[in-house]
N, C-alpha and C. Protein backbone atom coordinates (compact mmCIF):
# COMPACT_ATOMS: atom_id res chain seq x y z
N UNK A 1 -86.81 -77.58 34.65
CA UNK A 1 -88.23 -77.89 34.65
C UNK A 1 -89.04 -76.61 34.47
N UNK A 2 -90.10 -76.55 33.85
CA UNK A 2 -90.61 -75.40 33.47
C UNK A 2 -91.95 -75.26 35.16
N UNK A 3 -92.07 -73.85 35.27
CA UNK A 3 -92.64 -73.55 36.09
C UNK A 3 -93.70 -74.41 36.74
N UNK A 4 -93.98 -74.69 37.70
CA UNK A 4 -95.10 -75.14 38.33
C UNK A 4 -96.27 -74.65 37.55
N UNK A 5 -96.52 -73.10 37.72
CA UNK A 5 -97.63 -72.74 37.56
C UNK A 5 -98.17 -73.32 35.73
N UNK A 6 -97.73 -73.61 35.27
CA UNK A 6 -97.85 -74.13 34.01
C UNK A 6 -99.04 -75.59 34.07
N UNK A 7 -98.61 -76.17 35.08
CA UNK A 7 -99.23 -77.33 35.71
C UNK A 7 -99.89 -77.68 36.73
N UNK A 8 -99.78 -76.27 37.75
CA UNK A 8 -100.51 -77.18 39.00
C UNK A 8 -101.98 -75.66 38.46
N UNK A 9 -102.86 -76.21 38.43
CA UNK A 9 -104.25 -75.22 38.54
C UNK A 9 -105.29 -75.67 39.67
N UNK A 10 -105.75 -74.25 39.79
CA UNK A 10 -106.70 -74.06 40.93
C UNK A 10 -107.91 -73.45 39.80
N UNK A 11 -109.59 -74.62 39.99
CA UNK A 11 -110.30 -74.12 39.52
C UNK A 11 -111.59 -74.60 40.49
N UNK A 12 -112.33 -73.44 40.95
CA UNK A 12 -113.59 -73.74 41.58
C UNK A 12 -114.56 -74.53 41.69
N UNK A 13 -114.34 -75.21 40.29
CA UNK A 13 -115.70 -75.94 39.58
C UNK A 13 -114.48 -77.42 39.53
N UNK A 14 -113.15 -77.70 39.68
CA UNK A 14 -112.80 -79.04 40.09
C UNK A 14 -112.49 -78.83 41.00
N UNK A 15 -112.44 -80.24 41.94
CA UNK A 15 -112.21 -81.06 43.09
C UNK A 15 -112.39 -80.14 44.45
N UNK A 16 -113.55 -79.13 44.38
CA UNK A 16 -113.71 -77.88 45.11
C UNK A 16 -112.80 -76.70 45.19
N UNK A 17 -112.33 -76.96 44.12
CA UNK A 17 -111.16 -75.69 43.81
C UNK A 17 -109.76 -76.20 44.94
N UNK A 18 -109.35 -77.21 44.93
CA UNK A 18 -108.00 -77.44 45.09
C UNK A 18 -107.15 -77.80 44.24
N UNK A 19 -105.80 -77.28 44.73
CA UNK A 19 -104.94 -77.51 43.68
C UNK A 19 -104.64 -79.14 42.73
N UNK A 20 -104.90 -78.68 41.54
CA UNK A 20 -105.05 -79.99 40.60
C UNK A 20 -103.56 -79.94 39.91
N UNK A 21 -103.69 -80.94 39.23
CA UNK A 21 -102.56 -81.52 38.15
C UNK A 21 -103.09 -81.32 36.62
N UNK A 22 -103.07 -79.94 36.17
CA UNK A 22 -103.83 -80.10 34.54
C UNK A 22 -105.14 -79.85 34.82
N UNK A 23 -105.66 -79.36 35.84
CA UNK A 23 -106.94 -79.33 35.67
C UNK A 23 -107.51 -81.00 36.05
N UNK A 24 -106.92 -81.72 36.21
CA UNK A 24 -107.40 -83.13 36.49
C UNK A 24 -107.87 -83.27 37.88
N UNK A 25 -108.83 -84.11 37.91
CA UNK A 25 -109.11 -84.32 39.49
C UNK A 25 -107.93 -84.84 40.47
N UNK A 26 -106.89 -85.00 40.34
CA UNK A 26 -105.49 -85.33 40.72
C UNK A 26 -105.28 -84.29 41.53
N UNK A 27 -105.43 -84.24 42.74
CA UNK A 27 -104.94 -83.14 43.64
C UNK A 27 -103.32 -83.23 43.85
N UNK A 28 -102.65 -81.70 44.29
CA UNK A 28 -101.42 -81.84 44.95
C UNK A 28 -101.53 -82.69 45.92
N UNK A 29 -102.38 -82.74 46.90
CA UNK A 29 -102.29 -83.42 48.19
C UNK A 29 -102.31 -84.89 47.65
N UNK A 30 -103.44 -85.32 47.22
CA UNK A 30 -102.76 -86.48 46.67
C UNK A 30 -101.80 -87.49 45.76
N UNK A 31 -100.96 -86.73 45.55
CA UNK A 31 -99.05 -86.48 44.93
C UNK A 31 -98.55 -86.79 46.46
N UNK A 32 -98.54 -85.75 46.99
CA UNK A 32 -98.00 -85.33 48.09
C UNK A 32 -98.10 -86.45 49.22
N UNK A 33 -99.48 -86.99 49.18
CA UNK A 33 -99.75 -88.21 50.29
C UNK A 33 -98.88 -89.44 49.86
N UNK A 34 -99.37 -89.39 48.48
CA UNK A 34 -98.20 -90.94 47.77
C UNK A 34 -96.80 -90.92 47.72
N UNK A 35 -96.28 -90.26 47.83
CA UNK A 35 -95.00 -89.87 47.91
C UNK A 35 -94.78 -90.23 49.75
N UNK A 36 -95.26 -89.62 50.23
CA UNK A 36 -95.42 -89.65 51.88
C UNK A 36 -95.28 -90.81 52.56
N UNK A 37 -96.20 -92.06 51.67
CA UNK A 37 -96.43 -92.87 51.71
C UNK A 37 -95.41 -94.18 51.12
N UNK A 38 -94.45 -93.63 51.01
CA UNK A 38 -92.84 -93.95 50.13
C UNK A 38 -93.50 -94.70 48.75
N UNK A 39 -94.70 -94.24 47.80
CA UNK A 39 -94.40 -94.68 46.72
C UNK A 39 -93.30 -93.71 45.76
N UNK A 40 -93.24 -94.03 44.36
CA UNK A 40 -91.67 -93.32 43.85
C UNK A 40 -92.85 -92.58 42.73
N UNK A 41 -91.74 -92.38 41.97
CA UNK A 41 -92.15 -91.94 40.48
C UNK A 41 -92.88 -92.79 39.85
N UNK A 42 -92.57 -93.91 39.48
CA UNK A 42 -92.59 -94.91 39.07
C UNK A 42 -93.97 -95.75 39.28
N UNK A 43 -94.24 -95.89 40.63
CA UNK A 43 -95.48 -96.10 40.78
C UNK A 43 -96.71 -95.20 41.00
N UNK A 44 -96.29 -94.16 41.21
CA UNK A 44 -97.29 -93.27 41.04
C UNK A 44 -98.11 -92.91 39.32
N UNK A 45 -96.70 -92.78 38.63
CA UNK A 45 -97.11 -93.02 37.08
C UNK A 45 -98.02 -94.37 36.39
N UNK A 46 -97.44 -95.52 37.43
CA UNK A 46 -98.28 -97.17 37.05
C UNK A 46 -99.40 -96.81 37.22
N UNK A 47 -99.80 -96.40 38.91
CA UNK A 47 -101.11 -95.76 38.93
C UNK A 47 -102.35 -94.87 38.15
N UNK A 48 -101.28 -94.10 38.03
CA UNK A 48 -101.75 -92.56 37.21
C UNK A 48 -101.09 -92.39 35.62
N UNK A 49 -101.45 -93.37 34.89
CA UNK A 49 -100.36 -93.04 33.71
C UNK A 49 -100.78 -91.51 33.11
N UNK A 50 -101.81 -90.80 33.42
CA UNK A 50 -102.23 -89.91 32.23
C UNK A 50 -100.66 -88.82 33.27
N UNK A 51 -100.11 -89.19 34.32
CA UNK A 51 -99.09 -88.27 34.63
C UNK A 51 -98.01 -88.73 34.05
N UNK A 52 -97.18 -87.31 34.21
CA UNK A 52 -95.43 -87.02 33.86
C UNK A 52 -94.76 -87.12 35.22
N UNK A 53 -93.39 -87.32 35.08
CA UNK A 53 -92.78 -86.86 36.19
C UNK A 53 -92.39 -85.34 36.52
N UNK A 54 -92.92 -84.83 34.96
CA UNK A 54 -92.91 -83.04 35.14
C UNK A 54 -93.90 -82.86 36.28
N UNK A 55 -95.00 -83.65 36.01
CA UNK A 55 -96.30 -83.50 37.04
C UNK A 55 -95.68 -83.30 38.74
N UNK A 56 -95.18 -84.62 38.76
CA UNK A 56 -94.80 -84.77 40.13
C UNK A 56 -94.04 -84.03 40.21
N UNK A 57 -92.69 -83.57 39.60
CA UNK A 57 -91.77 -82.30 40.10
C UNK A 57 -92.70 -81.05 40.41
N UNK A 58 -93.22 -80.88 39.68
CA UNK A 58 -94.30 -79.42 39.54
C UNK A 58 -95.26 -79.76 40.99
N UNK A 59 -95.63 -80.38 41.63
CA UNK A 59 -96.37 -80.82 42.81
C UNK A 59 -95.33 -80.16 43.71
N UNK A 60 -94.32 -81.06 43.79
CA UNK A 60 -93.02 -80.76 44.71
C UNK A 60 -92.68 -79.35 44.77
N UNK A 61 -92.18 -78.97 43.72
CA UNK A 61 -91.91 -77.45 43.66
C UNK A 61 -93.38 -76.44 44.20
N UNK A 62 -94.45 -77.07 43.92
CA UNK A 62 -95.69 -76.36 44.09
C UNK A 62 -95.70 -76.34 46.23
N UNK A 63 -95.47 -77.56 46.41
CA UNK A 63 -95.23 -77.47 47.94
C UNK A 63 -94.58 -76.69 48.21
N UNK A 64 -92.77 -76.95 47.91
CA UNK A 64 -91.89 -75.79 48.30
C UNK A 64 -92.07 -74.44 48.47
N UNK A 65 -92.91 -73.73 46.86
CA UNK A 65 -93.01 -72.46 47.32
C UNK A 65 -93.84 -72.02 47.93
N UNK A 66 -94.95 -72.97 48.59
CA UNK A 66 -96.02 -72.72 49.52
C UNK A 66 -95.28 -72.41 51.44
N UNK A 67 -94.92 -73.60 51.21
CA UNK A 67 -93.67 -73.73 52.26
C UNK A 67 -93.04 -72.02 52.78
N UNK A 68 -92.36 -72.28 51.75
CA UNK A 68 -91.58 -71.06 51.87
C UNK A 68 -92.32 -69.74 52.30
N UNK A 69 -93.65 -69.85 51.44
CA UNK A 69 -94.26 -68.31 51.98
C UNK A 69 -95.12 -68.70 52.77
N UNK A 70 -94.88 -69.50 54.27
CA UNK A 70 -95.74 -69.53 54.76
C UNK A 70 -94.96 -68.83 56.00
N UNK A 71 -95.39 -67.70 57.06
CA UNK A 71 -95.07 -67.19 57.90
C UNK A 71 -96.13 -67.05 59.25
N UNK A 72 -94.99 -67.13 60.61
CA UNK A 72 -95.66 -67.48 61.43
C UNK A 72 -95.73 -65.42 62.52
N UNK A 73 -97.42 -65.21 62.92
CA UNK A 73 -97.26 -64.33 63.31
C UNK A 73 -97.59 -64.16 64.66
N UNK A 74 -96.67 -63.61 65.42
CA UNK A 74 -96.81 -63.69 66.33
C UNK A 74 -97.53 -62.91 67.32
């Protein structure tokens, strides 16, 4: 799969500058909630056709490496 950053953008002037899908008003978080919410690929795309499942991998991976660099200080 080609990089996240290819796909997930952060721009000030959409959805208050949270992370989007393409620049689309499609936030990560809301990927992230539907999924949460046990919908699949499948219906998230019924929903959202202008998405890929590159989209949704690129969300996922976009979590992970957030995840990962998040550190706790003590």
């Amino acid at each position: 799969m080609a990089e996240y950053q290819s796909i997930i953008t952060i721009n000030p002037q959409i959805h208050s500058g949270k992370p989007t899908i393409r620049g689309m008003r499609i936030s990560v978080y809301d990927i992230l909630d539907m999924l949460a919410n046990k919908m699949n690929f499948a219906e998230i795309i019924e929903d959202f056709p202008e998405l890929t499942e590159e989209d949704i991998l690129a969300v996922l991976s976009y979590a992970a490496d957030k995840e990962h660099k998040v550190s706790i200080c003590a």
